[in-house]
Protein backbone atom coordinates (compact mmCIF):
# COMPACT_ATOMS: atom_id res chain seq x y z
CA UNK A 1 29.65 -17.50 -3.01
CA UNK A 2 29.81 -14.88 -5.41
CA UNK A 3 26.29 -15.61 -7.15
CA UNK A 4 24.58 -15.84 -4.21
CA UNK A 5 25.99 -12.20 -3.37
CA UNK A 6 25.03 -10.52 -6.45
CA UNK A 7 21.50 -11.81 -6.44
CA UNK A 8 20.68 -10.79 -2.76
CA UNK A 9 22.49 -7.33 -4.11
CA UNK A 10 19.50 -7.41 -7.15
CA UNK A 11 16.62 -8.62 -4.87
CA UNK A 12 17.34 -5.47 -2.50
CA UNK A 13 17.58 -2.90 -5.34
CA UNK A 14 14.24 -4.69 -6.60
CA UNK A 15 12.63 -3.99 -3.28
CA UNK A 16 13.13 -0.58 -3.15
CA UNK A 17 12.17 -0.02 -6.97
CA UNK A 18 9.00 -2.51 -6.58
CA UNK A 19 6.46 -0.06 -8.39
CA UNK A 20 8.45 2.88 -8.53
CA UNK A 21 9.14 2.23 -12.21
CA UNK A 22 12.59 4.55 -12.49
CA UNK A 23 15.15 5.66 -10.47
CA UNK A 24 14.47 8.81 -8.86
CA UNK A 25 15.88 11.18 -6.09
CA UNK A 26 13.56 11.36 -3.15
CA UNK A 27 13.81 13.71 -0.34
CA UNK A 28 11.66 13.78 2.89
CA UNK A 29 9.73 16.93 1.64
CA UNK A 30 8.83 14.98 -1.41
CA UNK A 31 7.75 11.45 0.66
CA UNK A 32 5.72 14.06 3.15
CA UNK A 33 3.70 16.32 0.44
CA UNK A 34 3.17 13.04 -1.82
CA UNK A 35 1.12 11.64 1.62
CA UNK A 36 -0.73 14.49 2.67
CA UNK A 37 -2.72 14.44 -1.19
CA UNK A 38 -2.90 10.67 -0.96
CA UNK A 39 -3.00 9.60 2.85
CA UNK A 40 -6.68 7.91 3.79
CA UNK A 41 -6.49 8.99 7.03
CA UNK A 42 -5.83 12.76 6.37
CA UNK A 43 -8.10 13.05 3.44
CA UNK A 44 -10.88 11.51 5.67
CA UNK A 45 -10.57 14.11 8.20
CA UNK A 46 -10.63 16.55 5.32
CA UNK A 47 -13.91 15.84 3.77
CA UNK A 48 -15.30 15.37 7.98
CA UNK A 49 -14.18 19.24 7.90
CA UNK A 50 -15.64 20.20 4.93
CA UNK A 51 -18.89 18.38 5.91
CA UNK A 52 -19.41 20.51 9.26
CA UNK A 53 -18.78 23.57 7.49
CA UNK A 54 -21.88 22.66 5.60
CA UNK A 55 -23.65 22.34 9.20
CA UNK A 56 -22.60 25.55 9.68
CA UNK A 57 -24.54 26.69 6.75
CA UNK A 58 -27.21 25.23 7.80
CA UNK A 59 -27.45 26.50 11.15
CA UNK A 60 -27.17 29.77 9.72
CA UNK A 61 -30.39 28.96 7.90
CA UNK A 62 -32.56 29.99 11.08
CA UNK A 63 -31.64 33.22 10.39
CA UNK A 64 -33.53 33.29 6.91
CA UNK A 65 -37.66 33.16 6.19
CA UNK A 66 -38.41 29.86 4.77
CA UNK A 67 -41.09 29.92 1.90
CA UNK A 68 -43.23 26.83 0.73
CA UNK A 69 -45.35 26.67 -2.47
CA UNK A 70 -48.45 24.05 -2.21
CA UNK A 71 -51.03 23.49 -5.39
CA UNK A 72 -53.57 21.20 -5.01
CA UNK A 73 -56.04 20.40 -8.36
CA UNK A 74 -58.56 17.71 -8.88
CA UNK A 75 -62.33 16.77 -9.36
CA UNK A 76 -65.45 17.13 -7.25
CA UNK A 77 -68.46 14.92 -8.48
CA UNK A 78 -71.23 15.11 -6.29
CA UNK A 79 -75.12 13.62 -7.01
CA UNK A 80 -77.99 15.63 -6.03
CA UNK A 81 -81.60 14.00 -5.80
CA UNK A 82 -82.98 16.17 -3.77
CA UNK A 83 -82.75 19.17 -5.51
CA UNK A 84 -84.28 19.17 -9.26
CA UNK A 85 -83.37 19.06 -12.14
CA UNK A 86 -82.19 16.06 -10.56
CA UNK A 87 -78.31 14.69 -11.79
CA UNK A 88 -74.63 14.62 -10.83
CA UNK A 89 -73.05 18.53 -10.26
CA UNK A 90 -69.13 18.21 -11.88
CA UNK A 91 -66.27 20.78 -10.77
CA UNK A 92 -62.71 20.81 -11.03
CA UNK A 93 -61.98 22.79 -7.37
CA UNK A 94 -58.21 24.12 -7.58
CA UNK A 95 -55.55 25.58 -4.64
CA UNK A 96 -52.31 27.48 -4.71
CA UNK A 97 -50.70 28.84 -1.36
CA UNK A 98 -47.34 30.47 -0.65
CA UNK A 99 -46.64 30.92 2.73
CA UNK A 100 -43.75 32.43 4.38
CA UNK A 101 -42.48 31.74 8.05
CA UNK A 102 -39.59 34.06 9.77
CA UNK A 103 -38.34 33.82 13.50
CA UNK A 104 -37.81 36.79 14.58
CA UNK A 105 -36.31 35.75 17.97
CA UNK A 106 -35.68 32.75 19.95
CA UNK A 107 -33.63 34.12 23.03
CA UNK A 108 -30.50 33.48 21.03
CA UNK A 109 -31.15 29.94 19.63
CA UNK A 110 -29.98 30.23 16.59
CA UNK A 111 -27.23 32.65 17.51
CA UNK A 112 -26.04 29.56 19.59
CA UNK A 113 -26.15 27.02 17.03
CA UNK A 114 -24.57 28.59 14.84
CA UNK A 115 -21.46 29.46 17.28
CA UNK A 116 -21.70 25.62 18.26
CA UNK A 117 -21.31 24.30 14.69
CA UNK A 118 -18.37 27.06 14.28
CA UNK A 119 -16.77 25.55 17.33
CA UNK A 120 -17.11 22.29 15.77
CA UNK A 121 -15.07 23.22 12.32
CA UNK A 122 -12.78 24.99 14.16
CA UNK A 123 -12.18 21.80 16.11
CA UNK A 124 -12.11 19.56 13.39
CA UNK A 125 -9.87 21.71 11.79
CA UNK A 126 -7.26 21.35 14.46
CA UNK A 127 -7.87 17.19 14.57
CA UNK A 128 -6.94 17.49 10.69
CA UNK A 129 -3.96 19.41 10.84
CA UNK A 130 -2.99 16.95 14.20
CA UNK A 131 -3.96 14.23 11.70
CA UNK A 132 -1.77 15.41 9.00
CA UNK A 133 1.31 16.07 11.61
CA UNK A 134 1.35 12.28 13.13
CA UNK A 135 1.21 10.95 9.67
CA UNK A 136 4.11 13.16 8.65
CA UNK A 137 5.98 11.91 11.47
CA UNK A 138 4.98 8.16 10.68
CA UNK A 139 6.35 9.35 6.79
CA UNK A 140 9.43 10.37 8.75
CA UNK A 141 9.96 7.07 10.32
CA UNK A 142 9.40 4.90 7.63
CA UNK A 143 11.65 7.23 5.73
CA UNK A 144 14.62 7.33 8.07
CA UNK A 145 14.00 3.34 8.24
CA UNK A 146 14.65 2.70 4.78
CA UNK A 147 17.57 4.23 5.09
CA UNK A 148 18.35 2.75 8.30
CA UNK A 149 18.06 -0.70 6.94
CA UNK A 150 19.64 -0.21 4.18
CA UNK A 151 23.18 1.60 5.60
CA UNK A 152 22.30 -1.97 7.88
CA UNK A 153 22.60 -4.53 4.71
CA UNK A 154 25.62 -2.76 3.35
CA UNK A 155 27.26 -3.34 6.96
CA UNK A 156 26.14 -6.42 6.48
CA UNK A 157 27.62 -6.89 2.93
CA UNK A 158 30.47 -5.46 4.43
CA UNK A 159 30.90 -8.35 7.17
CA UNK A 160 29.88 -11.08 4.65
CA UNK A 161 32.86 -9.47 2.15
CA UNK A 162 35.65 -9.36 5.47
CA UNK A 163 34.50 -13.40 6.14
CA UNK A 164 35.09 -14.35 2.31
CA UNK A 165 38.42 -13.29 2.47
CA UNK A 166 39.19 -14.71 5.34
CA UNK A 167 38.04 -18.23 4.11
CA UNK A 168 39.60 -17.70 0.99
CA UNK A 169 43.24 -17.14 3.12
CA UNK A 170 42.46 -19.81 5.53
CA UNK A 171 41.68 -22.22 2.68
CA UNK A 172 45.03 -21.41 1.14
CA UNK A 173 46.66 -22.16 4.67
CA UNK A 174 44.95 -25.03 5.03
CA UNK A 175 45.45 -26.91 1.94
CA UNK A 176 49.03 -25.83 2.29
CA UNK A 177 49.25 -27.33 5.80
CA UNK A 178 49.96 -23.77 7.43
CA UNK A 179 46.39 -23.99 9.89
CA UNK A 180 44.41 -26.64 11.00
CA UNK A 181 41.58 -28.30 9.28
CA UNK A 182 39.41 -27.09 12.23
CA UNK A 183 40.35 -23.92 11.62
CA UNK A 184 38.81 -23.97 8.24
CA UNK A 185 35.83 -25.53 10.02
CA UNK A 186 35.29 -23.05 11.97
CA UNK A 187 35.79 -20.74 9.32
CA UNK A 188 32.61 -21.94 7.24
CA UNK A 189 30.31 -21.88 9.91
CA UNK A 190 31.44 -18.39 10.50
CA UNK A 191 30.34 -17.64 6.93
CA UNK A 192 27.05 -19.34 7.26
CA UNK A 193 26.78 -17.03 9.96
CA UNK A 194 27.67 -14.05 7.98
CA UNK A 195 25.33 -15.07 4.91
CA UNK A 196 22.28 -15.64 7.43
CA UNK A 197 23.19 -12.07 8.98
CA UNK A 198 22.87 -10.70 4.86
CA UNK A 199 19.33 -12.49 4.67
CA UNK A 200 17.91 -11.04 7.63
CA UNK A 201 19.35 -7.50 6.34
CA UNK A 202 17.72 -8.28 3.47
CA UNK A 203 14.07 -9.19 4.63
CA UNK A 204 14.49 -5.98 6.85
CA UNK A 205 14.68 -3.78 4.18
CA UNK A 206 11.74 -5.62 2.38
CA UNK A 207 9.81 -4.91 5.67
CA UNK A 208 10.68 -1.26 5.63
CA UNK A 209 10.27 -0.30 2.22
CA UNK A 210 6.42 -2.10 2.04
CA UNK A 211 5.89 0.27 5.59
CA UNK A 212 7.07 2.99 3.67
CA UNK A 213 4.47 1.99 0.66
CA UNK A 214 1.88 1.91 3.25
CA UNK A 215 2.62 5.10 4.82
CA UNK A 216 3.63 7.40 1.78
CA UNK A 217 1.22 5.69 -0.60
CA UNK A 218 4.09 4.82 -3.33
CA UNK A 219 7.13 2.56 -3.13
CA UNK A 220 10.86 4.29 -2.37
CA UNK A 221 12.91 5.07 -5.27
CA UNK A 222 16.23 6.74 -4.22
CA UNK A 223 15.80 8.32 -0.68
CA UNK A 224 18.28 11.12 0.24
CA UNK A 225 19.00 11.33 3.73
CA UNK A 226 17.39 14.59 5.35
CA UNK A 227 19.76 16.84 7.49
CA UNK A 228 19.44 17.32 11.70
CA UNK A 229 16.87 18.82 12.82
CA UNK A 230 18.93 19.81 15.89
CA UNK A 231 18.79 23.87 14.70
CA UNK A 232 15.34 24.43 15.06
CA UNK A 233 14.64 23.04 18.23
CA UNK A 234 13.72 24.87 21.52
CA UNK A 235 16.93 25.58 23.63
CA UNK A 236 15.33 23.72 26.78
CA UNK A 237 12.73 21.07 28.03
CA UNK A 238 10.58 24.38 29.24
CA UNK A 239 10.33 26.06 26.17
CA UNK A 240 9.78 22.85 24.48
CA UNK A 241 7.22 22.32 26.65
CA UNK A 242 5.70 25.67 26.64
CA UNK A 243 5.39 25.56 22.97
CA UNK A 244 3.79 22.10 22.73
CA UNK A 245 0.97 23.19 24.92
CA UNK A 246 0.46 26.36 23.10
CA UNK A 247 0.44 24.96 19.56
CA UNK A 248 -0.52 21.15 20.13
CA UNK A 249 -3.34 20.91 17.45
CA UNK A 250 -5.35 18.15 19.33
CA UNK A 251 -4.99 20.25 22.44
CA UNK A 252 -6.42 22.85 20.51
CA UNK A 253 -8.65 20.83 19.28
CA UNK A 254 -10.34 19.94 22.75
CA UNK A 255 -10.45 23.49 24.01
CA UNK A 256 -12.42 23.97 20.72
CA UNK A 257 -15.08 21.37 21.91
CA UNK A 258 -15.18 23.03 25.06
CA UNK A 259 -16.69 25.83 23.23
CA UNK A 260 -18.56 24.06 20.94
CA UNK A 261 -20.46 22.36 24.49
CA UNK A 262 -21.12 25.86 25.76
CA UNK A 263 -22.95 27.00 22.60
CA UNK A 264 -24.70 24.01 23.06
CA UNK A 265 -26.01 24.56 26.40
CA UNK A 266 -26.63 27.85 25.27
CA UNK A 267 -28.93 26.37 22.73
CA UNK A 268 -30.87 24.26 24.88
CA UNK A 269 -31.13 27.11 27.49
CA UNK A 270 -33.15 29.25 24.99
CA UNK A 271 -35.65 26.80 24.61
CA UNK A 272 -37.20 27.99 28.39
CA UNK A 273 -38.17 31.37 26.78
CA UNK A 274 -40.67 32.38 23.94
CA UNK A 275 -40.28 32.61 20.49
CA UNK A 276 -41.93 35.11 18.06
CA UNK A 277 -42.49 34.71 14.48
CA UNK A 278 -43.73 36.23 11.05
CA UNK A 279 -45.99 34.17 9.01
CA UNK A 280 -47.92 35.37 5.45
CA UNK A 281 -49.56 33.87 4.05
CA UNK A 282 -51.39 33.60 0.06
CA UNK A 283 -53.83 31.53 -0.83
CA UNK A 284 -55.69 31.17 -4.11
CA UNK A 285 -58.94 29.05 -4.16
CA UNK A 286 -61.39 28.10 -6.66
CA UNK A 287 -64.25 25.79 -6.29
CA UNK A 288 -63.54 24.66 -3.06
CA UNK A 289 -65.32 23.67 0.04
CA UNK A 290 -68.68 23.93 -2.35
CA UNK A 291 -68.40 27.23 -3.11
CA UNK A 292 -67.81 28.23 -6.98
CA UNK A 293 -65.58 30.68 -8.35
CA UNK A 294 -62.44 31.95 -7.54
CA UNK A 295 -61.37 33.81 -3.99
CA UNK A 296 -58.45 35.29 -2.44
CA UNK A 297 -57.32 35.13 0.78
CA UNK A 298 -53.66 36.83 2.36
CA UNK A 299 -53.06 36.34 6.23
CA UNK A 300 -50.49 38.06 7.98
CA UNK A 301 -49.60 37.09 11.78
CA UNK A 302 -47.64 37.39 14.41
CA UNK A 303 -46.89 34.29 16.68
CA UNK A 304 -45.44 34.02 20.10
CA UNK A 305 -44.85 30.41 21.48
CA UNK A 306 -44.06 29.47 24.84
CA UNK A 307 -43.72 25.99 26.11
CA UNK A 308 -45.14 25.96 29.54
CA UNK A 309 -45.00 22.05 30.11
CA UNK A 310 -43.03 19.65 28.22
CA UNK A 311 -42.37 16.73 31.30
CA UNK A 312 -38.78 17.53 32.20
CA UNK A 313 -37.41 17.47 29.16
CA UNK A 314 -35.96 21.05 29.00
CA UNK A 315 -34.51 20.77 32.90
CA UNK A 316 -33.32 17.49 32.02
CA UNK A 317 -31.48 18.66 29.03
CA UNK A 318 -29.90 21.62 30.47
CA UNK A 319 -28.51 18.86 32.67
CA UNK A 320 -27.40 16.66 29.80
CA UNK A 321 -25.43 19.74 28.20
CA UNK A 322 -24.06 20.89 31.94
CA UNK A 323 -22.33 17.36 32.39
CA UNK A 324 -21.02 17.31 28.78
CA UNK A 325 -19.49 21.31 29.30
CA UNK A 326 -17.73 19.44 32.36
CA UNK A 327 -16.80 16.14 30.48
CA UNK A 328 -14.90 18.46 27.62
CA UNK A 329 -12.92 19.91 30.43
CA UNK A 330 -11.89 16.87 31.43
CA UNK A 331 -11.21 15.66 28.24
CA UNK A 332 -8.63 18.74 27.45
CA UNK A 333 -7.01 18.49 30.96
CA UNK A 334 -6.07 15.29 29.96
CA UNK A 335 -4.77 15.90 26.66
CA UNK A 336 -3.01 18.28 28.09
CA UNK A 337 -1.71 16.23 30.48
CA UNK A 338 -0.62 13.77 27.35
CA UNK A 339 1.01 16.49 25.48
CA UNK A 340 3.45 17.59 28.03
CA UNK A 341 4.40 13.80 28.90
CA UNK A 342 4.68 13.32 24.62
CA UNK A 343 7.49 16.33 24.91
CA UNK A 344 8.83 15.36 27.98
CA UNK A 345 9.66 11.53 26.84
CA UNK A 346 10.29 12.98 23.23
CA UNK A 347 12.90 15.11 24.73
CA UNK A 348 14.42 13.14 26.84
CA UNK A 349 14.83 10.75 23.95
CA UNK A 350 16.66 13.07 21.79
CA UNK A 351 18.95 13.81 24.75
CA UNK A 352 19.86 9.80 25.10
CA UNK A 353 20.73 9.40 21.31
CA UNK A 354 22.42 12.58 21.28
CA UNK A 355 24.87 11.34 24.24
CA UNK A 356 24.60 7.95 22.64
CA UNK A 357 26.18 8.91 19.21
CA UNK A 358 29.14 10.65 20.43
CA UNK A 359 30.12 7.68 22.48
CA UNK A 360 29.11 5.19 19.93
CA UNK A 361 31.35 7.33 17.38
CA UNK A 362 34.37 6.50 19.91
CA UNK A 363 33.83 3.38 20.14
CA UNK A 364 33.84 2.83 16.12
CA UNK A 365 36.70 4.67 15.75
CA UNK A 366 38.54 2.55 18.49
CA UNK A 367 37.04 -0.75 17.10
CA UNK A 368 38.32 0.22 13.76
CA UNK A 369 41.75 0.70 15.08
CA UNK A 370 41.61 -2.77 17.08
CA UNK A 371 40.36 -4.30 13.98
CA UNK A 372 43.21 -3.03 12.06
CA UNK A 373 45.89 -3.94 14.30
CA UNK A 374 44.48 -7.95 14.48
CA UNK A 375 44.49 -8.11 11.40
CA UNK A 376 48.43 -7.01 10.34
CA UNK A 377 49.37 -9.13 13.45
CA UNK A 378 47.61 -12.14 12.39
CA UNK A 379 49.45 -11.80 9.02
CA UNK A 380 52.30 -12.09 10.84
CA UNK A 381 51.36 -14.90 13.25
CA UNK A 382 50.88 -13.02 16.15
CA UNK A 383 47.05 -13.26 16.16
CA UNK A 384 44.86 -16.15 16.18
CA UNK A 385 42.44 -16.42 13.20
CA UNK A 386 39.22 -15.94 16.06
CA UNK A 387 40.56 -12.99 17.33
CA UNK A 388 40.56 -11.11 13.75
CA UNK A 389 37.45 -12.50 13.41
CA UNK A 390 36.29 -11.42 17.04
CA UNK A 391 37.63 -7.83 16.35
CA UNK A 392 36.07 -7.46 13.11
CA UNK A 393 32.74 -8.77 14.29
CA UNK A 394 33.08 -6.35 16.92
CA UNK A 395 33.73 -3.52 14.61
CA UNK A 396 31.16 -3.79 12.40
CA UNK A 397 28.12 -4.28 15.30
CA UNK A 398 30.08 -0.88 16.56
CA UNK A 399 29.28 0.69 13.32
CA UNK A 400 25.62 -0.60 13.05
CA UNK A 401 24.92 0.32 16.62
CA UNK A 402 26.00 4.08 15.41
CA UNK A 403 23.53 3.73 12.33
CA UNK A 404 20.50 3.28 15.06
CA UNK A 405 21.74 5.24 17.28
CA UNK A 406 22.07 8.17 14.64
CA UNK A 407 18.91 7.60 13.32
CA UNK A 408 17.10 7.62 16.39
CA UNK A 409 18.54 10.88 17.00
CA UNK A 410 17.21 12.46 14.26
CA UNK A 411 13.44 10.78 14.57
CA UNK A 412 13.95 12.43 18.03
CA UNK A 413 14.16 15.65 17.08
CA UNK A 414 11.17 15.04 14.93
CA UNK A 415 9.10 13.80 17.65
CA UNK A 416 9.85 16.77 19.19
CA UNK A 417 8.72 19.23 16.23
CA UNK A 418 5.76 16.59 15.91
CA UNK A 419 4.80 17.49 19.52
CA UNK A 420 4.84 21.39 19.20
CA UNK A 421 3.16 20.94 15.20
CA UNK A 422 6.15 22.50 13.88
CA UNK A 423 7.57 19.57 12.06
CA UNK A 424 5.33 20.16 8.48
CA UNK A 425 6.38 23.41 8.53
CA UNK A 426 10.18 22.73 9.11
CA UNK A 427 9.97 20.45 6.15
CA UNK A 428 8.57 23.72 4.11
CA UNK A 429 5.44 22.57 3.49
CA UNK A 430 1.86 23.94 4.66
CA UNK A 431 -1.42 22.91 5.36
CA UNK A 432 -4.21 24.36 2.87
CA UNK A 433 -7.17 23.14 0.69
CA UNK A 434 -4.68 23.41 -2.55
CA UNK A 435 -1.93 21.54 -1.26
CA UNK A 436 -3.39 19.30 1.60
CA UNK A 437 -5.99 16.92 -0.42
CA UNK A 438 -6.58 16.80 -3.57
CA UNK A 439 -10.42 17.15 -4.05
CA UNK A 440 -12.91 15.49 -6.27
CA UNK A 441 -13.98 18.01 -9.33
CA UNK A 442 -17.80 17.72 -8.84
CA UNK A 443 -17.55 18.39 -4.56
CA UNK A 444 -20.04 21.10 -3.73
């Protein structure tokens, strides 16, 4: 039995160093600022931000003249037989022009794009920081599960440890006559038991350490279990719920598109008024249009354009943007509606393994107790061999079902800090360009 023991022992340690290389101390901070430079998800959104901040740039292009350069050159042959001395007339006709366009107005157009486009960082800006808070929550559960799992496969060591001695006394007992042949029998199918228990501990903490991989981007070295997070909660389901709604980034994040559609009808609303523009215009010719030598032209204009009949199109998308204003609404009445049932159940979780744990710790301490009582009576003879090995069964699913239940507790309270995007900064970290994503060296 003793082989088989240490190797399981080895394969776990193995699992949790797979491609960590050394032993090192990890805390949550560490597993949470490792993900936010290396997380897909959260770098994605990241570059999606730093994209429509380029749009913005470019909508603040209409405010600026544009200028375009053309230069034309080539060769004019042309034959003339009507005309003596009769032949073919060569030139080489060249063209240069710089012209210059600048709106001067466009009933707020461009005023409006460029507020939509704002509206739409701003927005994006909130989904990234909402990105980067669910993922440190998902880093907090596969964190807290490692752990979990593994307190879970040193109870279970602990129950296969309890059954080897006890088939190692009953074996003595046995051979000596003292029990019952069955009893032994029924001793080594308790031990199978207890050995199959080990190997699904095992393969749980396999499962949770490749989650953790997945999540964190590196394997788990040696995990220190974070503290409560019961201190920096709200003091009620209200103010809980009051914060979550007033700092909820995708909340935010929806009330930011309502904007965003405003600007937007905005936009399409100028296009029902005129426009006025600059345009110069230089132009040097020379043997062009069949007239040698060089010339010189500059044109300088004013331009207002009004559409007076473009089939619908303008109504029609005045409409379009109308019904999108009222679809954004919608959209962040319902998140809001989401956020205050995320608190809500969040909370109300927190409050069940809160209540949970101080039972649970009662009922270890009196399974303990039990435990140790069977087992200085059945030394004595006044306990059967099934109830020690009832009692200590007992005791040690009393002690695992305080592990969950403390560890739910504390992802509780992070759901709860998740909901009201307080639970980055409560591990100490913060969200910024430096420390967020680590950038490629030639972005723009």
């Amino acid at each position: 039995m003793k082989p088989s023991r240490n190797l399981a022992i080895a394969l776990a340690v193995g699992i949790l160093m797979t491609g960590a290389g050394v032993v090192h101390a990890e805390t949550l901070q560490d597993a949470v600022a490792f993900m936010l430079k290396s997380n897909p998800d959260v770098r994605a959104q990241y570059y999606n931000r730093m994209a429509k901040e380029k749009e913005v740039r470019q909508a603040k292009a209409g405010y600026l003249p544009t200028i375009d350069v053309y230069v034309a050159a080539g060769l004019d042959r042309q034959h003339e037989s009507s005309v003596p001395p009769q032949g073919f007339a060569t030139s080489w006709p060249a063209s240069s022009t710089v012209s210059v366009r600048q709106n001067v107005f466009r009933f707020f157009g461009t005023q409006s794009e460029v507020e939509r486009q704002e509206a739409r960082v701003k927005s994006q800006e909130y989904l990234l920081h909402g990105s980067a808070e669910n993922n440190a929550l998902l880093s907090s559960k596969a964190f807290l599960n490692v752990l979990r799992n593994q307190e879970l496969y040193d109870l279970a060591q602990e129950n296969l440890t309890n059954h080897l001695r006890i088939h190692d006394q009953v074996k003595l007992r046995s051979e000596s006559g003292v029990d019952r042949r069955a009893d032994f029998d029924q001793v080594m199918g308790r031990l199978a038991l207890a050995q199959s228990n080990l190997v699904a501990a095992q393969a749980n903490l396999a499962d949770s350490a490749t989650d953790y991989q997945a999540v964190v981007g590196h394997a788990p070295g040696n995990l220190i279990k974070p503290e409560p997070a019961g201190s920096a909660l709200p003091k009620s389901i209200e103010e809980a719920e009051q914060l979550a709604v007033l700092n909820n980034p995708t909340l935010k994040s929806a009330k930011a598109d309502i904007e965003a559609r405003n600007a937007q009808h905005a936009t399409a609303k100028s296009q029902l008024y005129p426009s006025l523009d600059l345009a110069l215009d230089y132009k040097w010719r020379k043997d062009t249009e069949n007239i040698p030598g060089r010339r010189e032209d500059f044109l300088a204009m004013a331009t207002v354009s009004f559409n007076i009949l473009n089939g619908g199109w303008n109504k029609a998308r005045l409409g379009q943007t109308t019904y999108e204003i009222y679809e954004a609404q919608e959209i962040a009445e319902n998140t809001k509606r989401q956020t205050i049932q995320s608190i809500r159940l969040s909370w109300e979780a927190n409050k069940t393994a809160t209540e949970r744990v101080a039972f649970l710790e009662e009922y270890v301490r009196a399974a303990g107790q039990t435990s140790d009582a069977f087992g200085a009576q059945w030394n004595i003879g006044r306990r059967t061999m099934f109830d020690l090995l009832d009692t200590q069964a007992e005791y040690i699913n009393a002690k695992a079902s305080l592990v969950n239940a403390k560890y739910d507790k504390i992802y509780s309270e992070y759901r709860i800090l998740n909901a009201m995007s307080q639970l980055i900064p409560f591990l100490g970290l913060q969200l910024s360009d430096q420390n967020l994503v680590v950038t490629t060296k030639n972005a723009p």
